[in-house]
Protein backbone atom coordinates (compact mmCIF):
# COMPACT_ATOMS: atom_id res chain seq x y z
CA UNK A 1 180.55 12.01 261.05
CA UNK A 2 181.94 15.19 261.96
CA UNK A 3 179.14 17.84 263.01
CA UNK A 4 178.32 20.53 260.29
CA UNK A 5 178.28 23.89 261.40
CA UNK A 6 177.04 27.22 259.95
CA UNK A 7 178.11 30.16 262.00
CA UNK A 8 175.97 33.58 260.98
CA UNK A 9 176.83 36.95 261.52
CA UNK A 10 175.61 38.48 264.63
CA UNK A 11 171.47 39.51 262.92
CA UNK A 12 166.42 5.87 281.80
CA UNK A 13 167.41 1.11 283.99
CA UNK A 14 165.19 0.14 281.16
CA UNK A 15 162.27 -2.47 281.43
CA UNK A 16 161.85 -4.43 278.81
CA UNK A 17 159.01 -6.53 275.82
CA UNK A 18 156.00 -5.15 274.77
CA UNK A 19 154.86 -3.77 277.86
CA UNK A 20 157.89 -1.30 277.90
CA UNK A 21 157.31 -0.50 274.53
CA UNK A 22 153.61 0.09 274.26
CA UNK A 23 154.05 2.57 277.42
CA UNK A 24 157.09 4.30 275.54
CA UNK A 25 155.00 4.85 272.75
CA UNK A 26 151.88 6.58 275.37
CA UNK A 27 154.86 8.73 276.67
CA UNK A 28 155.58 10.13 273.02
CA UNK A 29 153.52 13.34 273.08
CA UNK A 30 155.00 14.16 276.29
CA UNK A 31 158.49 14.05 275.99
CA UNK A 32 160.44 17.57 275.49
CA UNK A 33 162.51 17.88 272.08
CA UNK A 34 160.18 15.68 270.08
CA UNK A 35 160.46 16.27 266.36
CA UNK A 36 160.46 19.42 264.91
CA UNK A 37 156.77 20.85 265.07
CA UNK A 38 154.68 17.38 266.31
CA UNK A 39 152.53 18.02 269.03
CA UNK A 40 149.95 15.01 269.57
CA UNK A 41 149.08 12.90 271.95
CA UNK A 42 148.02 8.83 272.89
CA UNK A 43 146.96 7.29 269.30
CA UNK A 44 148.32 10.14 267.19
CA UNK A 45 151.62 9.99 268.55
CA UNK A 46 152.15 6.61 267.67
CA UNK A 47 150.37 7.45 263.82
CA UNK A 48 153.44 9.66 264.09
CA UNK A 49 155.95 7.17 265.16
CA UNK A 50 154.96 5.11 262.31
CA UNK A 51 155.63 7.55 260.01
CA UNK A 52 159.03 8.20 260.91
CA UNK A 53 162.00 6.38 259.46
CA UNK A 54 162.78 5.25 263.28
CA UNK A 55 159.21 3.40 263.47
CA UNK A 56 157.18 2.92 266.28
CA UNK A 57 160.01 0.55 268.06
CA UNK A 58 162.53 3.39 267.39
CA UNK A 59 160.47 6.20 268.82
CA UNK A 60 159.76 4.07 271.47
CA UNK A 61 163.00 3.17 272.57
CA UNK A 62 164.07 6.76 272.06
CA UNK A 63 162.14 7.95 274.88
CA UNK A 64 162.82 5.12 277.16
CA UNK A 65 166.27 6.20 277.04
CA UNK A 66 165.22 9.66 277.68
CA UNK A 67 162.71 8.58 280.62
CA UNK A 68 166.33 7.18 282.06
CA UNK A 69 168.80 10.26 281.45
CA UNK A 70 166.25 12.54 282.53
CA UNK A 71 165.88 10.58 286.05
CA UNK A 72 169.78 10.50 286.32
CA UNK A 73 170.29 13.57 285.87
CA UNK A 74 167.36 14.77 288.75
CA UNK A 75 168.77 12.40 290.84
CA UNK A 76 172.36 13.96 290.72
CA UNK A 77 170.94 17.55 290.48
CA UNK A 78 167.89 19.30 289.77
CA UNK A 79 169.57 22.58 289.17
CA UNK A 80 171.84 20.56 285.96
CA UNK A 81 168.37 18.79 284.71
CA UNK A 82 166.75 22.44 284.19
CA UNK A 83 170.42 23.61 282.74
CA UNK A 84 170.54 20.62 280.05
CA UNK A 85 168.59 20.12 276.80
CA UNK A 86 168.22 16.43 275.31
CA UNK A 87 167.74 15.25 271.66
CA UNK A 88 167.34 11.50 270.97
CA UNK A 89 166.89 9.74 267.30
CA UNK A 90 167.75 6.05 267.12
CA UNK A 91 169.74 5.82 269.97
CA UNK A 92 171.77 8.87 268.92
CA UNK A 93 172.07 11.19 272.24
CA UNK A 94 172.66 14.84 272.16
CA UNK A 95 172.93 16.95 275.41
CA UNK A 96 173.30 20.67 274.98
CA UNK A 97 173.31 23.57 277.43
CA UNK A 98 175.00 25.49 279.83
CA UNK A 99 176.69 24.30 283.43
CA UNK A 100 178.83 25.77 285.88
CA UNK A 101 181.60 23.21 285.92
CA UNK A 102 183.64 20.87 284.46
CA UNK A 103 182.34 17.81 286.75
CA UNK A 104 178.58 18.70 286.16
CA UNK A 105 179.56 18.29 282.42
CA UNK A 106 181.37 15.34 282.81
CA UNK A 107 178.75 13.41 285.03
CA UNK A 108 176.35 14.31 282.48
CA UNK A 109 177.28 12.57 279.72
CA UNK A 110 178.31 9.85 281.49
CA UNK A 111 174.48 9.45 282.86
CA UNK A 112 173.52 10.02 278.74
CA UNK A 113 175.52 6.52 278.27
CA UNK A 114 174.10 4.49 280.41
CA UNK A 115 170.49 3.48 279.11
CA UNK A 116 170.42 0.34 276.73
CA UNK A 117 170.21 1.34 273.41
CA UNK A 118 172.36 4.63 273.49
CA UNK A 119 174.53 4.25 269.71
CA UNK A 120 176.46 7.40 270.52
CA UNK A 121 176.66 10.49 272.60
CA UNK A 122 177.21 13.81 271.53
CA UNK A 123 178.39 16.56 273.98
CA UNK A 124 177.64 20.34 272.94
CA UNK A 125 177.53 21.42 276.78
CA UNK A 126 179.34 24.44 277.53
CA UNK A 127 180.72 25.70 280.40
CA UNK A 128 178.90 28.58 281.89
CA UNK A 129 176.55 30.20 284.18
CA UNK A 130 173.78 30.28 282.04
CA UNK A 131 171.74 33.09 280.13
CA UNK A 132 169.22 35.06 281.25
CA UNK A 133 165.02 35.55 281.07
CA UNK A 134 166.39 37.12 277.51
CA UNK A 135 167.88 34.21 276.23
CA UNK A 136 165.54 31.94 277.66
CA UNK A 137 162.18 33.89 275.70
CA UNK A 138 164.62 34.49 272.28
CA UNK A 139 165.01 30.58 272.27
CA UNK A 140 161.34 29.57 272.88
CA UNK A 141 160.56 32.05 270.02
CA UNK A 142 163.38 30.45 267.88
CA UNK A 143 162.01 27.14 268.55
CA UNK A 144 158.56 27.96 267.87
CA UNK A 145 159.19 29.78 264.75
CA UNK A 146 161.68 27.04 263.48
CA UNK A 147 159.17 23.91 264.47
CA UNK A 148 156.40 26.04 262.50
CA UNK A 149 158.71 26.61 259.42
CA UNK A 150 159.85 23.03 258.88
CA UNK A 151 156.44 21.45 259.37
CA UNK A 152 154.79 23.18 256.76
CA UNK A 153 157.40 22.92 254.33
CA UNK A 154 156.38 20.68 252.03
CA UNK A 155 159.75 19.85 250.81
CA UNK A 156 161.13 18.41 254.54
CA UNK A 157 159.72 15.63 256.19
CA UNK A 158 160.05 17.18 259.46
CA UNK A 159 158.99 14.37 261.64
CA UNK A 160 162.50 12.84 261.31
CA UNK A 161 163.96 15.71 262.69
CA UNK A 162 164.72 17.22 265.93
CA UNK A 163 165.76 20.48 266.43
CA UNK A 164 166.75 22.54 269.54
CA UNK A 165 167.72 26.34 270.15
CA UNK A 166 170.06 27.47 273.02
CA UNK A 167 171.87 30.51 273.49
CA UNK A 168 170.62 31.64 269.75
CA UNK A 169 172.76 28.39 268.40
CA UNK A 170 169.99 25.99 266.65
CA UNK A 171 171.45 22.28 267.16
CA UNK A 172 170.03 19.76 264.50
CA UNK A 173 169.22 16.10 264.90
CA UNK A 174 167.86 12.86 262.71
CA UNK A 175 167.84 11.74 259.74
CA UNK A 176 168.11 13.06 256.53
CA UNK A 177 166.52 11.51 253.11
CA UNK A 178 168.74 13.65 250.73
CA UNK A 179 171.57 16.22 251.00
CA UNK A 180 169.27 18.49 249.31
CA UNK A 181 166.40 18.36 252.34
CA UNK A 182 169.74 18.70 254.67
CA UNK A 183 171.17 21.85 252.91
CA UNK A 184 166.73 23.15 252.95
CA UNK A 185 166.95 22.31 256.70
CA UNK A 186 169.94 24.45 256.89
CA UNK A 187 168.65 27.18 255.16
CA UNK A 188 165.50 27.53 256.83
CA UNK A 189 167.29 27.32 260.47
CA UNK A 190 169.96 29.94 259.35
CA UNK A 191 166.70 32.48 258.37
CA UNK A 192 165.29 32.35 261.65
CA UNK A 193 165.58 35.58 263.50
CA UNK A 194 168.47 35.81 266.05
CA UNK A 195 169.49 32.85 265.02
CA UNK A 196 173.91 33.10 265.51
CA UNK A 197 174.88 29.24 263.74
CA UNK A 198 173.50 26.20 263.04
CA UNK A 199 175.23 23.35 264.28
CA UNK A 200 173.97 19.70 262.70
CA UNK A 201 174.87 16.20 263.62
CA UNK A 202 171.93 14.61 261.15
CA UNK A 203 173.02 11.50 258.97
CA UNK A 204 172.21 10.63 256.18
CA UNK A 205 169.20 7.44 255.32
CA UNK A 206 171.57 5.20 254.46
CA UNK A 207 174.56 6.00 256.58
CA UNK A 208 175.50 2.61 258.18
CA UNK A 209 175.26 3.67 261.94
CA UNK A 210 171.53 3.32 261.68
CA UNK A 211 171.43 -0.39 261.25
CA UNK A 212 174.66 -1.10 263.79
CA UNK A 213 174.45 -2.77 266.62
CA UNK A 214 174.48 -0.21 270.21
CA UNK A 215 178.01 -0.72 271.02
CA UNK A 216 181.07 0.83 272.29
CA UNK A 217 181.55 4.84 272.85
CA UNK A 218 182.10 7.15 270.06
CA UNK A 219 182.94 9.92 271.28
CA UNK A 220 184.42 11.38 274.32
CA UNK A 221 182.73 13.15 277.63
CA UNK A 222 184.51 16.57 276.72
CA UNK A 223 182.61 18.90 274.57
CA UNK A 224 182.99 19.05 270.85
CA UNK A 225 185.06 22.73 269.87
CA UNK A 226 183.08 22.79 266.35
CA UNK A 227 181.87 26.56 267.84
C-alpha cells in the first residue's frame, strides 16, 4: 500500500512464551510512540491492549520488537537513537527522523528488520543535520495537541492509532476500521497548528497483511520520496 500523503500550505534478540509476553505487556505504558493519546500504566495498559484490534499478544509483541531496535540502535550510536523516532502496530515498523548520512540511515533500518515478528519496514528518515530547540518544542506541542484531539473524538477509536510529528510532518500509523475514520484522522491531523503534511501508512481492518505470516522484506532500506 502506497503511503497517503497530504502536503499543506506553509500555516529487540527476542525471548520467548508467556514470560516474554506478560513482561511486554508491563512495558506498555512505557514505551515512546504508544497510541495516539494513551497514557497508563501496569493493569491499565494491558485493559488497553485488549481493546485494540492488535490484542494483548499484538501489543505485546509490538514492543518487544521495539525493546530490540531501540537496543540496536544505542549499541551502534547513541547520537542516531536520540535522532530516530519509532512507530510499531502489528509488526509494521516505521522509523522517521533526521541523520547525518547515508550509512546511519542505512544501518538503521537494517537494525528495524531484525527482531522476530517485524511484517514490514517503512523508511521516512531523511538525510540531515537535524532541527533545532524550535522544531523540537513545535513537535511536542503538535503531538500533544494531536494525541488530545483524536482521543476525545468520539468518532475515532484512537487506541489503534499511532501518530508521530517531526519536522512539522505528522506521520500516521495502525489500523483503520473505515475510510471514513481514515479521511476524520486526516482531517483532524491537517488542522493542527504548524502542521506542513500528513503522511499515512494506516491499512485498512481487513487488508490481508494483518493476518500474513512475518516474512520476507517489503520494502527497501532507502527512504520513501512520497515528500
Amino acid at each position: 500500500m502506497s503511503p497517503a500523503t497530504t502536503d499543506l500550505p506553509a500555516i529487540n534478540r527476542r525471548p520467548h512464551g508467556r514470560l516474554a509476553a506478560a513482561f511486554a505487556v508491563g512495558l506498555l505504558g512505557l514505551a515512546a510512540c504508544t497510541p495516539a493519546g494513551v497514557v497508563v500504566g501496569g493493569a491499565a495498559s494491558a485493559g488497553v491492549a485488549a481493546s485494540e484490534e492488535r490484542g494483548i499478544k499484538g501489543a505485546a509483541n509490538d514492543t518487544l520488537i521495539r525493546v530490540e531496535i531501540n537496543e540496536a540502535w544505542v549499541k551502534e550510536d547513541f547520537d542516531t537513537f536520540n535522532r530516530l523516532s519509532l512507530q510499531i502496530y502489528e509488526g509494521r515498523v516505521l522509523v522517521a527522523g533526521q541523520v547525518p548520512d547515508q550509512v546511519l540511515a542505512d544501518k538503521a533500518i537494517e537494525a528495524a528488520w531484525k527482531p522476530d515478528g517485524v511484517r514490514e519496514v517503512i523508511n521516512e528518515i531523511e538525510i540531515s543535520d537535524g532541527g533545532d530547540f524550535k522544531q523540537f518544542a513545535n513537535d511536542t506541542l503538535i503531538n500533544a495537541r494531536l494525541d488530545s484531539a483524536l482521543l476525545f473524538d468520539g468518532d475515532v477509536s484512537s487506541i489503534n492509532y499511532s501518530t508521530r510529528a517531526i519536522g512539522g510532518t505528522v506521520y500516521l500509523l495502525g489500523v483503520a476500521k473505515d475510510r471514513v475514520e481514515l479521511d476524520r484522522v486526516f482531517r483532524i491531523a491537517r488542522d493542527i497548528p504548524n502542521v506542513k503534511r500528513v503522511i499515512s501508512h494506516v491499512i485498512m481492518i481487513d487488508d490481508p497483511r494483518r493476518i500474513a505470516s512475518p516474512s520476507g522484506r517489503s520494502q527497501s532500506g532507502t527512504p520513501t520520496t512520497n515528500r
